[in-house]
Protein backbone atom coordinates (compact mmCIF):
# COMPACT_ATOMS: atom_id res chain seq x y z
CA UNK A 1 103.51 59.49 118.13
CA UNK A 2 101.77 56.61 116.07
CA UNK A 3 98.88 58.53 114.33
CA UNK A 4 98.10 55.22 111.81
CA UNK A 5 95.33 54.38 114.25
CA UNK A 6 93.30 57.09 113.76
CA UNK A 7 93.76 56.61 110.15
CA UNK A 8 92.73 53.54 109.53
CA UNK A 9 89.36 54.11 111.30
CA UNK A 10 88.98 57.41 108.89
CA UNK A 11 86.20 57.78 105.84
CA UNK A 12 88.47 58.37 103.39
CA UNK A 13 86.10 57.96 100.51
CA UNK A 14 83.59 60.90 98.69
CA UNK A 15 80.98 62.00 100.67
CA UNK A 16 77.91 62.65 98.26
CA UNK A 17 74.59 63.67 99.40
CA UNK A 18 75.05 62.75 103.17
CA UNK A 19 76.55 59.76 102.04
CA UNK A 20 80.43 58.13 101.99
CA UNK A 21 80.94 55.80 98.75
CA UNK A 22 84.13 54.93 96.72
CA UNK A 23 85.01 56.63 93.57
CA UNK A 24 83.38 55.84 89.80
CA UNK A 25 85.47 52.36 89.54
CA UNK A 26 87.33 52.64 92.22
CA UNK A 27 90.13 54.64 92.13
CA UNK A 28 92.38 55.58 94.53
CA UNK A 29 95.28 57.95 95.54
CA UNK A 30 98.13 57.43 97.83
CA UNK A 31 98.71 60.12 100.58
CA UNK A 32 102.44 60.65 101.20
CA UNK A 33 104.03 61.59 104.66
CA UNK A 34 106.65 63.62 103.78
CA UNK A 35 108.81 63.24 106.57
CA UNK A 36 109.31 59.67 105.55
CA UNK A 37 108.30 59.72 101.24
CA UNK A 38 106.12 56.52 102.71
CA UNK A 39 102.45 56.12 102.33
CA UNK A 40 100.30 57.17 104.68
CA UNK A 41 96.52 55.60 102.91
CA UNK A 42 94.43 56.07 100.41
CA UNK A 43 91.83 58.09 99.44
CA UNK A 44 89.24 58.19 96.61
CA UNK A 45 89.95 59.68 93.02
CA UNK A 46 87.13 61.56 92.35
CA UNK A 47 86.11 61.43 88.44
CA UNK A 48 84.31 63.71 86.11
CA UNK A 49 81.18 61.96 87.00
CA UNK A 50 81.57 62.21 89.86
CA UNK A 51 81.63 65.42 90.27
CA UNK A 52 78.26 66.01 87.97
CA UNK A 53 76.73 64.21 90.49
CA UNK A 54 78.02 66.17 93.48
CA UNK A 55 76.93 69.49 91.76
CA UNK A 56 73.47 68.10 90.96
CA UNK A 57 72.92 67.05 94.63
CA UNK A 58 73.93 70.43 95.57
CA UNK A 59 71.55 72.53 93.25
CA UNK A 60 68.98 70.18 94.33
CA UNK A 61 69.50 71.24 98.13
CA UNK A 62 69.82 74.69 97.59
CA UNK A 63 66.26 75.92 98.05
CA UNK A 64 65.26 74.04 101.36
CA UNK A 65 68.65 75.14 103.00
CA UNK A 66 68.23 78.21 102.08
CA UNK A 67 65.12 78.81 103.68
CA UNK A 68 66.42 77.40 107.47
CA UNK A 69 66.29 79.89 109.98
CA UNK A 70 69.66 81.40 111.12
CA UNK A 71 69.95 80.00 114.65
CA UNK A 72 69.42 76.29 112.79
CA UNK A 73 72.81 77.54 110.75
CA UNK A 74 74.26 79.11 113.88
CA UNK A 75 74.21 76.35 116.19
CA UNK A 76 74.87 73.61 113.48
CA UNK A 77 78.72 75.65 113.27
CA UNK A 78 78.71 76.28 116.81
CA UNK A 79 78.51 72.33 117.52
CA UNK A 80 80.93 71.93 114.44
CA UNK A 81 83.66 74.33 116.45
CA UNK A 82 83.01 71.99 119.66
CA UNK A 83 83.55 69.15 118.08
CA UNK A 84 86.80 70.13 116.20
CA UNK A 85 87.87 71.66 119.77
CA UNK A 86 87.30 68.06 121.13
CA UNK A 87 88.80 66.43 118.40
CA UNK A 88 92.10 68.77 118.04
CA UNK A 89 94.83 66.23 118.98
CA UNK A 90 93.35 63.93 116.90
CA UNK A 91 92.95 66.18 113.71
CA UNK A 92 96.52 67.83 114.35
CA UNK A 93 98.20 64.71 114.41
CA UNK A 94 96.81 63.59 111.33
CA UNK A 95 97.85 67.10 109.79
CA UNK A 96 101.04 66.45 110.66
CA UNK A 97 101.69 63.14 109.02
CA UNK A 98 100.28 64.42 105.67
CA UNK A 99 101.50 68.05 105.53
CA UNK A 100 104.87 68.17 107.79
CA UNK A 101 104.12 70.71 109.78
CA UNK A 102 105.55 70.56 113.82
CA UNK A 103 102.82 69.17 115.82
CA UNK A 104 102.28 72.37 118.08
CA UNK A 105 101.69 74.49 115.00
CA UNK A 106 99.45 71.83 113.96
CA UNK A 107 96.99 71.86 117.26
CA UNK A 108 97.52 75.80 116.76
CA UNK A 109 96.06 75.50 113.52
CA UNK A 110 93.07 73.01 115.06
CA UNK A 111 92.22 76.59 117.27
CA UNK A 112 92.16 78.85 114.31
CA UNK A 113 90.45 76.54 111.62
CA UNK A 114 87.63 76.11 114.67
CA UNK A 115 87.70 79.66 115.10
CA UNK A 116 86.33 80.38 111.68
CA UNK A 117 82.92 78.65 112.51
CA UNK A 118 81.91 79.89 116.21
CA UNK A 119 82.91 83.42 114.01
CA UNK A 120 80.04 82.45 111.42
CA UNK A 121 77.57 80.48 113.88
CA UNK A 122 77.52 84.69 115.51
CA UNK A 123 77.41 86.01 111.65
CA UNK A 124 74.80 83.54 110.85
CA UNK A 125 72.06 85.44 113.04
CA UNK A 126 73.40 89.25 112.01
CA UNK A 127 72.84 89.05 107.99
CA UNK A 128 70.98 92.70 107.70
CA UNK A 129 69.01 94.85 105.08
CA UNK A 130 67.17 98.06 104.82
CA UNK A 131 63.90 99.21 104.96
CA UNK A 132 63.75 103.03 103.44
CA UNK A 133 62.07 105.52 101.61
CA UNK A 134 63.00 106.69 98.00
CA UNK A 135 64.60 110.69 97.85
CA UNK A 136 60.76 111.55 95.95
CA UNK A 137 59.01 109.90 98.95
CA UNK A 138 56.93 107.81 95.80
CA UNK A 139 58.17 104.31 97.04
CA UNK A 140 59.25 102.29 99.89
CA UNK A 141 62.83 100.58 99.59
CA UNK A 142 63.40 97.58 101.05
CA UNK A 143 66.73 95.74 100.83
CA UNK A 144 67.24 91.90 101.34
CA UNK A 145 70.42 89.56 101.48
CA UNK A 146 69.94 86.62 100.31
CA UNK A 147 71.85 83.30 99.62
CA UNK A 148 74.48 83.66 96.43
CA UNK A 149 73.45 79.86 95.65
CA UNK A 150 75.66 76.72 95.50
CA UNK A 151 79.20 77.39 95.88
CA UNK A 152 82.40 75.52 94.51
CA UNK A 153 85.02 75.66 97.36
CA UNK A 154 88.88 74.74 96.57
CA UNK A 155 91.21 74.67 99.05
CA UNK A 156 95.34 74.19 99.44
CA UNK A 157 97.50 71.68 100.89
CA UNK A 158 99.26 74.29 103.33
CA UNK A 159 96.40 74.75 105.59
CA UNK A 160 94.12 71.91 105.17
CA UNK A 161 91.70 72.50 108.17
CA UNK A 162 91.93 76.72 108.08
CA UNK A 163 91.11 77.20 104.83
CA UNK A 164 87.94 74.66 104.18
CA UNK A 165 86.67 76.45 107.77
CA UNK A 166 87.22 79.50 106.51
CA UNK A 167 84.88 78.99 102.88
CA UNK A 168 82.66 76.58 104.42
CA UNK A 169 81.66 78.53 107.86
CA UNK A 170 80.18 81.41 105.95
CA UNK A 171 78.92 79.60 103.15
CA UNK A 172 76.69 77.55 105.95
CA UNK A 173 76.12 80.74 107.55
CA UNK A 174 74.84 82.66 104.60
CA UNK A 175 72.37 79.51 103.82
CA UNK A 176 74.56 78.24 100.78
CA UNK A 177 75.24 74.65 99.73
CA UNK A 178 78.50 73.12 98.47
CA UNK A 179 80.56 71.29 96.35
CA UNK A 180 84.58 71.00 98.08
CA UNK A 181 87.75 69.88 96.53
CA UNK A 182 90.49 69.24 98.99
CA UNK A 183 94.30 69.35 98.34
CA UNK A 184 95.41 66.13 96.66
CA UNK A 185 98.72 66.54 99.16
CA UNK A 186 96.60 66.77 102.38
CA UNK A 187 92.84 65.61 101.95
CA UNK A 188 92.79 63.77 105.33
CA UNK A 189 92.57 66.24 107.22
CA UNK A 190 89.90 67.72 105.50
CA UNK A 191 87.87 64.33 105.51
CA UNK A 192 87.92 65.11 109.22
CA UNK A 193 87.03 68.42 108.78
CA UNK A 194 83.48 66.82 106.97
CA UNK A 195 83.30 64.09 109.80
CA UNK A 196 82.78 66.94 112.22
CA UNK A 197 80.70 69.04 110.37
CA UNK A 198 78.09 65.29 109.80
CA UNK A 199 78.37 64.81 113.59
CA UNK A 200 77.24 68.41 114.10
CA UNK A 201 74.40 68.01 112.19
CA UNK A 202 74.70 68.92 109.13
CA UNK A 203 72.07 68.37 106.40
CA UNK A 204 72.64 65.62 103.33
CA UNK A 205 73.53 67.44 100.53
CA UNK A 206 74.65 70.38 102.27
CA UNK A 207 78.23 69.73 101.92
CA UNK A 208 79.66 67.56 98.88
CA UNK A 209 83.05 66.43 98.85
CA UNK A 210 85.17 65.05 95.61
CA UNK A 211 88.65 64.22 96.33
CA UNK A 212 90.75 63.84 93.57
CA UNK A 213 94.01 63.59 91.90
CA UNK A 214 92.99 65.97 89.12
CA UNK A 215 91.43 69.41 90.16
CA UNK A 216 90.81 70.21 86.83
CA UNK A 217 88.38 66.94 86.32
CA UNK A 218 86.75 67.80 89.24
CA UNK A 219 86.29 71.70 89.07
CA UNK A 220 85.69 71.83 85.16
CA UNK A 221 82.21 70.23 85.36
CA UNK A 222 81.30 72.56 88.36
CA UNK A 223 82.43 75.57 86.60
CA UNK A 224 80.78 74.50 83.83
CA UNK A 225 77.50 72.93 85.24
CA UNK A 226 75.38 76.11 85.01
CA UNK A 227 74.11 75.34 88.62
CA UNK A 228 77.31 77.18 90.84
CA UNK A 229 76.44 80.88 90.95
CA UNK A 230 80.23 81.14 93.24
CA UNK A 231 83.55 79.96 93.18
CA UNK A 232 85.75 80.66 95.75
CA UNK A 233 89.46 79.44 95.07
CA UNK A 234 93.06 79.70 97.72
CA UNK A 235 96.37 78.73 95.53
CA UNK A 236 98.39 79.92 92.80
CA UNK A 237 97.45 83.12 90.88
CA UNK A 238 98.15 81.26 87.51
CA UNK A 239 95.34 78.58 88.70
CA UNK A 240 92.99 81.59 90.07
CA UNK A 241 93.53 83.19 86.46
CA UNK A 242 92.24 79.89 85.10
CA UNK A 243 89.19 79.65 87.13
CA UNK A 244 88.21 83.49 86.38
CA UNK A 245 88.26 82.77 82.90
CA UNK A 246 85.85 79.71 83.36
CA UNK A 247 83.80 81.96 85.82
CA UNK A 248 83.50 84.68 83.35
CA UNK A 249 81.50 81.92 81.20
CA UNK A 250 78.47 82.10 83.43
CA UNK A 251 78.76 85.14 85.39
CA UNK A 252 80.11 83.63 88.89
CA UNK A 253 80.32 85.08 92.08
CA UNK A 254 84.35 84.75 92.52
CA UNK A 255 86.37 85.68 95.56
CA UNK A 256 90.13 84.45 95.17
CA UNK A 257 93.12 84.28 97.73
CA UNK A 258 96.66 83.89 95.46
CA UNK A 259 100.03 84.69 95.51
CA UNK A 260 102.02 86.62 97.79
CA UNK A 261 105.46 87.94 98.14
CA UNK A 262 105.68 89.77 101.26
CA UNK A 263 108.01 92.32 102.07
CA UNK A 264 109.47 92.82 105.47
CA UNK A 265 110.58 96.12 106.02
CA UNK A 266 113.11 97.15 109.23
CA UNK A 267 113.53 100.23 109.69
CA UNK A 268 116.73 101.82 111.45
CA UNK A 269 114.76 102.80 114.20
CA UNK A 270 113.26 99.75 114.51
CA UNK A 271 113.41 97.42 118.16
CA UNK A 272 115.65 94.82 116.95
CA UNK A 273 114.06 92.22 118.89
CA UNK A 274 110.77 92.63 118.34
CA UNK A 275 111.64 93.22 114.42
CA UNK A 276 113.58 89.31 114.82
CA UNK A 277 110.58 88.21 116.53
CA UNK A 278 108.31 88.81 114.04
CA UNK A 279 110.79 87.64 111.65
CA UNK A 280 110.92 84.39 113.09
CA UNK A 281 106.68 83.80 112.79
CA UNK A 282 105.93 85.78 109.81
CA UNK A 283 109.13 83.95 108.29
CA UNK A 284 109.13 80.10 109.64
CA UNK A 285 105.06 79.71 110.75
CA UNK A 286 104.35 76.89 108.25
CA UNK A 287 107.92 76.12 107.11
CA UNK A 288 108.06 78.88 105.25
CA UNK A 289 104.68 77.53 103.35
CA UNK A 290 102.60 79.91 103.40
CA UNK A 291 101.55 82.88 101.13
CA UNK A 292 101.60 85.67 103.95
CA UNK A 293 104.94 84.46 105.18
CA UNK A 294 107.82 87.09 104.61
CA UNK A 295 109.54 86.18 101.44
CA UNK A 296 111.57 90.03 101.01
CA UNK A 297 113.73 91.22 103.64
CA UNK A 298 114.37 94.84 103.08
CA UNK A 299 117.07 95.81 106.33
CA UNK A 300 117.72 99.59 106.33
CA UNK A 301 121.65 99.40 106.16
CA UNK A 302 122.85 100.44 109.43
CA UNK A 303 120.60 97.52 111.47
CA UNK A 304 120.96 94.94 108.27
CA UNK A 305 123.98 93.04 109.20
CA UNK A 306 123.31 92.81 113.07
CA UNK A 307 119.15 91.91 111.85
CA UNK A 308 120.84 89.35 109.80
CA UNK A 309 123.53 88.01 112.37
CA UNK A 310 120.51 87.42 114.92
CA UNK A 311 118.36 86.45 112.47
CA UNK A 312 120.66 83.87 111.06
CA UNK A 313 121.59 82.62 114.54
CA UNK A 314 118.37 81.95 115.52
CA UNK A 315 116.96 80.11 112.04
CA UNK A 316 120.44 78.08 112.51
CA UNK A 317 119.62 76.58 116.11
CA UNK A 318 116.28 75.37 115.10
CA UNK A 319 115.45 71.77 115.30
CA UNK A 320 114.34 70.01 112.15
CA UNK A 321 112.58 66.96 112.06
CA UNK A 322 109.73 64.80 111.89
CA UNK A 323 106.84 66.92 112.47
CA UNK A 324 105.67 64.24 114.95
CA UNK A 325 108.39 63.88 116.67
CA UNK A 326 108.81 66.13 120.28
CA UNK A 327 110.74 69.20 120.09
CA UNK A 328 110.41 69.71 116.39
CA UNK A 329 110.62 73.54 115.23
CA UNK A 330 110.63 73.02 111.41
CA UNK A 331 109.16 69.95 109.68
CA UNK A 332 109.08 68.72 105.57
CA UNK A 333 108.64 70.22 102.91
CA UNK A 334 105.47 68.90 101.58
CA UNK A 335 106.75 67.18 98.32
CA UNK A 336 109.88 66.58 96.41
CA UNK A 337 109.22 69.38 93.80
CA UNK A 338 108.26 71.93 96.42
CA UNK A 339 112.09 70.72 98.21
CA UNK A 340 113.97 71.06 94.71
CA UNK A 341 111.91 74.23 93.71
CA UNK A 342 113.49 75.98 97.24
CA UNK A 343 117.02 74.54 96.36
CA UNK A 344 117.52 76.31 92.77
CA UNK A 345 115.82 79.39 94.39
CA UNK A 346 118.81 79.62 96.73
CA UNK A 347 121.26 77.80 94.54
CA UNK A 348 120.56 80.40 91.76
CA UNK A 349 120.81 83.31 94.27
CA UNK A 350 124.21 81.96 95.55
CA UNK A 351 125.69 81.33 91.67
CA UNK A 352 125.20 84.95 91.80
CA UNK A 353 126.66 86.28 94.18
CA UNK A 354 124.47 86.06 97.55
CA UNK A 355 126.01 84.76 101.00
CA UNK A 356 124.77 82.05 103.04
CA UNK A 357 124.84 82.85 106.44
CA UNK A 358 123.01 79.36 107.78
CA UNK A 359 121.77 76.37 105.66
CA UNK A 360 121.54 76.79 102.31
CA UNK A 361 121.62 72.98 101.69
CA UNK A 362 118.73 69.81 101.08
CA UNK A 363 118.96 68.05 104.60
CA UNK A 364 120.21 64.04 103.82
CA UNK A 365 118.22 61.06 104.64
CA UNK A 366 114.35 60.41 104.01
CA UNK A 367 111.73 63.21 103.66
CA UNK A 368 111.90 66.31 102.37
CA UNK A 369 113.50 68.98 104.33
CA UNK A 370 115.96 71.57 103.84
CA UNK A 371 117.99 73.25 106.27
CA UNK A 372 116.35 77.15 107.80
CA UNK A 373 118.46 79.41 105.78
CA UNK A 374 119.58 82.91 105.58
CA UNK A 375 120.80 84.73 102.39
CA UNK A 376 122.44 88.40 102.37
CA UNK A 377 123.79 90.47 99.46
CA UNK A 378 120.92 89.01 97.29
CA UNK A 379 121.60 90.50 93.64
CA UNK A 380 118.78 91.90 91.95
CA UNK A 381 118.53 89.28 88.79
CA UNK A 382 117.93 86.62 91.71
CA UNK A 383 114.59 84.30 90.95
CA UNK A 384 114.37 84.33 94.69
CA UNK A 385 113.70 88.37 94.44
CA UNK A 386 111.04 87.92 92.19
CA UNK A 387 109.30 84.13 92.96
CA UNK A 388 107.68 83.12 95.92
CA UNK A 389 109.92 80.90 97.91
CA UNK A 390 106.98 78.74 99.68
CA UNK A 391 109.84 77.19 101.83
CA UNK A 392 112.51 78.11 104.90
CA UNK A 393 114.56 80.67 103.11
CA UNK A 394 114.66 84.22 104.60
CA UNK A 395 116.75 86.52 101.84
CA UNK A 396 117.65 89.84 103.08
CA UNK A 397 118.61 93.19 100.94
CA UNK A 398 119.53 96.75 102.26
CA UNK A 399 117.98 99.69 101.79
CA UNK A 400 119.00 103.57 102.56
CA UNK A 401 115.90 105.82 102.12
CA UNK A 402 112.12 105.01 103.24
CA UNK A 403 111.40 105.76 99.70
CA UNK A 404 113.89 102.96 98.50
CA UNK A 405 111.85 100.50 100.76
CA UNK A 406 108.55 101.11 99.65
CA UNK A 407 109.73 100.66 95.97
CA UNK A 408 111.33 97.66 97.03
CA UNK A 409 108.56 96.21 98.72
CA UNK A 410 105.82 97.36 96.11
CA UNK A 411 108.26 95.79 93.25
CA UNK A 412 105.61 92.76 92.41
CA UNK A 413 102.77 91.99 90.66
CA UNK A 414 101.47 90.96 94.52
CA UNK A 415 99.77 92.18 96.91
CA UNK A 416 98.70 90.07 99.91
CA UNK A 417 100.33 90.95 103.07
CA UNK A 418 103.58 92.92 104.45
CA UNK A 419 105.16 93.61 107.66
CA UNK A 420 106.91 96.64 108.85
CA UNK A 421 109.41 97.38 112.07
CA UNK A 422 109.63 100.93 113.26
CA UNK A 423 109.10 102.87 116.81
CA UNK A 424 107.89 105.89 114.96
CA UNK A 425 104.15 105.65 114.86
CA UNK A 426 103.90 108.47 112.50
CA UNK A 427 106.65 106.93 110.19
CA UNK A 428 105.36 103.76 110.55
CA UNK A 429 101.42 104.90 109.55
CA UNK A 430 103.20 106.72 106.59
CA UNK A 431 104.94 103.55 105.20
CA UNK A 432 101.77 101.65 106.14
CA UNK A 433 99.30 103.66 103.71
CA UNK A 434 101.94 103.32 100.90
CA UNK A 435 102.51 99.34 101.35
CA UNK A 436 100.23 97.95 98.42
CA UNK A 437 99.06 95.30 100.44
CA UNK A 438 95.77 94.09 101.26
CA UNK A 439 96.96 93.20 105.22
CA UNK A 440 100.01 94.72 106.99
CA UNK A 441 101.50 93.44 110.38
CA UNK A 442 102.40 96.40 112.20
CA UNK A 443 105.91 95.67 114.57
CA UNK A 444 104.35 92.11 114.59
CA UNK A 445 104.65 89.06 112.37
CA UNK A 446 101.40 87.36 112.49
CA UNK A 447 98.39 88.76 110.84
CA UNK A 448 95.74 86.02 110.44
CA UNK A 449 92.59 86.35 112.73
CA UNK A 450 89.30 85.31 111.92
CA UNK A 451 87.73 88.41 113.19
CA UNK A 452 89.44 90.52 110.19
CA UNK A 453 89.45 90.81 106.94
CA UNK A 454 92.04 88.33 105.07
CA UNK A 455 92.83 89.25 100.84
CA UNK A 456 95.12 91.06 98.80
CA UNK A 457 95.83 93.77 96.42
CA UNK A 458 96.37 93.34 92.30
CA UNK A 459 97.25 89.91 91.58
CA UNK A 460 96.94 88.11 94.97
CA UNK A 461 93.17 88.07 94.60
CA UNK A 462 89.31 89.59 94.99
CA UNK A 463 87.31 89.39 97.82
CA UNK A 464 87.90 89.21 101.40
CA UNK A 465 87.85 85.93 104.19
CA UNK A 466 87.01 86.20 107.53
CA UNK A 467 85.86 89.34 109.59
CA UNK A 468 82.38 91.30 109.33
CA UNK A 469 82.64 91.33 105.24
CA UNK A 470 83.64 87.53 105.27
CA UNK A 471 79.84 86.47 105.11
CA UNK A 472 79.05 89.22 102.44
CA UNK A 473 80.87 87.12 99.71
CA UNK A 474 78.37 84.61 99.90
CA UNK A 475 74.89 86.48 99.51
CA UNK A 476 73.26 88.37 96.93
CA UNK A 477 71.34 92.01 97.49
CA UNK A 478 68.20 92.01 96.78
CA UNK A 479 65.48 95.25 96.09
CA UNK A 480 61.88 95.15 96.36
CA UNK A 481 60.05 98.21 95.34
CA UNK A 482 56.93 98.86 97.20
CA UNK A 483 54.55 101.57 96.24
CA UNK A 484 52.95 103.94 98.44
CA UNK A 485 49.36 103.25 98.64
């Protein structure tokens, strides 16, 4: 499929109060395909200015968008999901050429993404309060939710159109303006993302967009601006650390989606297929790149060498390839450090003892791929116990007692999701409640939805995504006392 079409007839430049204009000077940064290492276009490299001037414009259209009535939110998203509906083949293609992922999983992302806003155009008209009296009788209580204020939204390369619907639909919904920095790897796609939202009818100043090469040039002024009352941030916990401590400063509104290291926990009495299944979504959805994707395989021993056998057979037969090209299964990695960062995961792992059942190699030629792989007899001093893999690399230990398995899996500073295979309901509601994780996939491996609650336990974040509480993030409570006469 040629997607350069539809690029070239892209805004690839900031969009500033309602408006697309180049960069302070100029400036420019190449996006990479990285099925090929060659350049795709360029878009503009935001500066420090900037982004001072994106933040003003924001604070400036906080008030009268925060006064528009519900519906006017409502169907403003509702015509946004439309049009990314519309659009999906489009938008997925492009997704493809920048990220690397297959193009079905692309167009499957196009569905969830637009999910996110017809899910806020119905929370948009539901924002509640209270109207009661005090326990003395003396006064009447009446509880408001209001806007939180502007909001700085920063989003990852690995799911460029999901995660800027998921900020910005209940930001618009709750009546808040923005300032949005996209992945440098993948800010086409969200440039489409902003096209869709200005042909729904979105106000000027609403949404302000800074691409740039350097988040921190970007996000530093917002943080520090005085005028965003929220941040909320998807990537690395180190980076999330960073922009707590800036938050602190002023007393931000933070909600943060980090790190993860999921466990995947089969039990003996576990359906084998169903438990390989899963393995194969929560494990290879995103090449690997993803922060809910299984990263721990804890096999109870009797089922762990025939889990791994199938396992291994069917990671082995999958096609790799050019994300854009038909009958790919598993595309790119999405740069050349996040390729070499996978290799010395496994590499140290195997220098260690571990097996390689399949893969375990870089894949020759251009692009950055590396071959579905399958570890067992994973020591313990492995980094690829510990680290987040981010990448097609399924390691599997195995365990004796359900007690073993839960300190297995709960062995990490994270906390985001987890998956666990048993036919036991009762066993399997036990191990649940003892997971520390802040989502659990149940004898399934996939877990997103945009009607529940998405965030983590200790250090994969605060705050929750999606579902009722999504929208709550994004307004203040407000009291009014009211005497009785």
């Amino acid at each position: 499929m040629d997607v350069q079409p539809i690029i070239d007839r892209m805004n690839t430049g900031l969009f500033i109060n309602g408006q697309w204009r180049d960069a302070e000077g100029g400036k420019t940064i190449d996006v990479i395909n990285p099925a090929t290492g060659k350049v795709l276009t360029s878009v503009a490299d935001g500066s420090a200015a900037d982004a001072e001037e994106a933040i003003e414009v924001a604070g400036e259209t906080q008030d009268s968008w925060g006064r528009t009535a519900p519906r006017e939110r409502a169907e403003i998203l509702r015509r946004a999901y439309e049009i990314l509906i519309e659009r999906a083949d489009d938008i997925a293609a492009v997704m493809t050429a920048e990220m690397g992922k297959p193009l079905a999983e692309s167009k499957g992302e196009v569905t969830y993404g637009a999910e996110f806003f017809r899910w806020f155009s119905e929370e948009a008209v539901r924002i509640d309060g209270d109207f009661t009296k005090s326990p003395d009788g003396s006064t009447r209580i009446m509880v408001s939710r209001e806007p939180v204020g502007p909001c700085v939204l920063v989003t990852p390369w690995n799911f460029p159109l999901a995660m800027g619907t998921r900020k910005i639909g209940p930001a618009i919904a709750a009546g808040c303006t923005m300032v949005f920095k996209p992945a440098k790897l993948t800010p086409l796609t969200s440039l489409l993302l902003v096209e869709a939202l200005v042909d729904a009818g979105l106000p000027a100043g609403v949404l302000n967009v800074v691409t740039s090469n350097s988040a921190g040039r970007v996000v530093t002024p917002w943080m520090e601006s005085g005028i965003a009352r929220k941040v909320t941030f998807t990537g690395s916990t180190e980076v999330g650390i960073g922009l707590l401590e800036q938050a602190a400063k002023t007393v931000m509104n933070t909600s943060m989606e980090l790190g993860g290291n999921a466990p995947f926990v089969v039990c003996e009495d576990a359906d084998l297929d169903k438990a390989v299944e899963g393995a194969m979504v929560a494990k290879m959805r995103n090449i690997g790149e993803a922060c809910t994707a299984a990263n721990r395989f804890f096999v109870h021993r009797s089922v762990s060498d025939e889990f791994a056998r199938r396992l291994a057979e069917r990671m082995g037969a999958m096609k790799v390839g050019n994300g854009l090209d038909e009958g790919t299964q598993v595309g790119p990695l999405v740069e050349e450090k996040a390729l070499n960062k996978v290799a010395e995961l496994v590499d140290d792992a195997v220098g260690k003892g571990a097996k390689v059942l399949t893969g375990g190699k870089k894949i020759d030629g251009e692009g950055y791929f590396y071959a579905p792989t399958v570890l067992t007899d994973v020591p313990e001093d492995s980094d690829i116990r510990i680290e987040e893999i981010f990448g097609p690399v399924a390691p599997i230990t195995p365990f004796d007692t359900d007690e073993e398995a839960i300190a297995l899996a709960n062995e990490t500073e994270y906390g985001l999701a987890g998956y666990l295979y048993s036919e036991n309901i009762g066993r399997a509601m036990r191990l649940a409640e003892e997971l520390e994780c802040g989502m659990i996939g149940l004898n399934t491996g996939l877990i997103s939805n945009p009607g529940a609650p998405f965030g983590g336990y200790k250090q994969s974040g605060l705050g929750r995504e999606g579902g009722r509480v999504g929208i709550d993030e994004f307004l203040e409570v407000k009291y009014v006392a009211l005497p009785r006469g």
